[in-house]
Protein backbone atom coordinates (compact mmCIF):
# COMPACT_ATOMS: atom_id res chain seq x y z
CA UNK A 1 -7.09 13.36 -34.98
CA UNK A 2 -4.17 13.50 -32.28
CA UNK A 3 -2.60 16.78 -33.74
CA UNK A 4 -6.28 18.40 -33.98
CA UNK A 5 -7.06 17.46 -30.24
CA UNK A 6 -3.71 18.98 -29.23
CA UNK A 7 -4.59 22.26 -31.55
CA UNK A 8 -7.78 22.64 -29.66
CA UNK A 9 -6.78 22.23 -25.85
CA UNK A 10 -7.87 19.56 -24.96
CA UNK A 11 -7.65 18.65 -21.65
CA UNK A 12 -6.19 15.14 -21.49
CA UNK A 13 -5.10 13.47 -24.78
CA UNK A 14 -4.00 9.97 -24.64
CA UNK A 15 -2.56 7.23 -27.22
CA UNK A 16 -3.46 3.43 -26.46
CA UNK A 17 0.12 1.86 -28.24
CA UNK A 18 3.22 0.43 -27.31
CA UNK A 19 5.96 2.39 -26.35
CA UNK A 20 8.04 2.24 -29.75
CA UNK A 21 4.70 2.86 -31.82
CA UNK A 22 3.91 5.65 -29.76
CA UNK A 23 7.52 7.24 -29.59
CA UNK A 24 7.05 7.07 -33.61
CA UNK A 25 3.48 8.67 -33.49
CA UNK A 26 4.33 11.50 -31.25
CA UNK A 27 7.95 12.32 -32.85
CA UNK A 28 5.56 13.45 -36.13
CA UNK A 29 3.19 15.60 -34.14
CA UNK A 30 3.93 19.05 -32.40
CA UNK A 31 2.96 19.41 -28.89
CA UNK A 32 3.23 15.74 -28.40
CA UNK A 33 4.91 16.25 -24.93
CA UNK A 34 1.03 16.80 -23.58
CA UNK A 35 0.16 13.37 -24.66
CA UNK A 36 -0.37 10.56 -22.36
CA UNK A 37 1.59 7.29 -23.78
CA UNK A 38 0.86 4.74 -23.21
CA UNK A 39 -2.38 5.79 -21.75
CA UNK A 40 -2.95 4.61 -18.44
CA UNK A 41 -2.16 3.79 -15.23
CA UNK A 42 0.03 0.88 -14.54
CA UNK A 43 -2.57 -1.27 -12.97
CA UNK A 44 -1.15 -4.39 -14.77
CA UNK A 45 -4.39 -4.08 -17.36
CA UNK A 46 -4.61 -7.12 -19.82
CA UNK A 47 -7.98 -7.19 -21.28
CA UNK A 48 -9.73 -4.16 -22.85
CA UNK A 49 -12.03 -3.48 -20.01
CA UNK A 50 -9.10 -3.47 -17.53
CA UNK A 51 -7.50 -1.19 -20.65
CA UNK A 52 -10.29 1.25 -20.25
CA UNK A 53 -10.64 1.72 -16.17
CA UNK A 54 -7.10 2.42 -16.41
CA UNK A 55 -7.19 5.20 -18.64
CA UNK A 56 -9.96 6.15 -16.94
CA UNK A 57 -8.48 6.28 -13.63
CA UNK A 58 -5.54 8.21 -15.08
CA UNK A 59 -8.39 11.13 -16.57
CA UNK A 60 -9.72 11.10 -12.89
CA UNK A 61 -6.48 11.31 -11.23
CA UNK A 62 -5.70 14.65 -14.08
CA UNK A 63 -8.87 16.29 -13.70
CA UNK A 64 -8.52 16.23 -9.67
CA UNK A 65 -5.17 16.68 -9.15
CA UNK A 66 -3.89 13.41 -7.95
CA UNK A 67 -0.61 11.13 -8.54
CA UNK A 68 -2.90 8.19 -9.06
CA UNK A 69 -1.27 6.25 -6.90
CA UNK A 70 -2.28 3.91 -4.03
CA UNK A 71 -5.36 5.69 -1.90
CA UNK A 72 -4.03 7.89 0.99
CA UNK A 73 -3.76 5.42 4.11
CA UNK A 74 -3.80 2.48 2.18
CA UNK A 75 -0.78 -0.23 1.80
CA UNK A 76 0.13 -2.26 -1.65
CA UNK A 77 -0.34 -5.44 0.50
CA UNK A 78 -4.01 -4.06 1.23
């Protein structure tokens, strides 16, 4: 499934593992250097809902050109 999404374009492709699994997945598929892993942004996610937004956030932040990183005026204290 990863190397067909890769053959056909698209757009973001990203693999939910752990850094070792995901170093072994993408060392046996060409044009691995396009995937996202681990997908995500570091928001700290723990539970699979906080899993997907992050992903989800990261697909935003692609598709519009951002870093994804704190909003523009905004402080990590709040």
């Amino acid at each position: 499934m990863l190397a067909a999404a890769l053959r056909a374009g698209v757009p973001y492709v990203g693999l939910i593992a752990g850094r070792r699994r995901a170093a072994a997945v993408l060392a046996e598929v060409e044009g691995g250097g396009r995937v996202h892993a681990p997908a995500g942004l570091d928001l700290g996610a723990r539970t699979p809902g906080e899993i997907a937004l992050s992903v989800y956030a990261q697909i935003v932040a692609e598709r519009r050109g951002g870093p994804g990183g704190i909003a523009a005026g905004g402080t990590a204290e709040g």
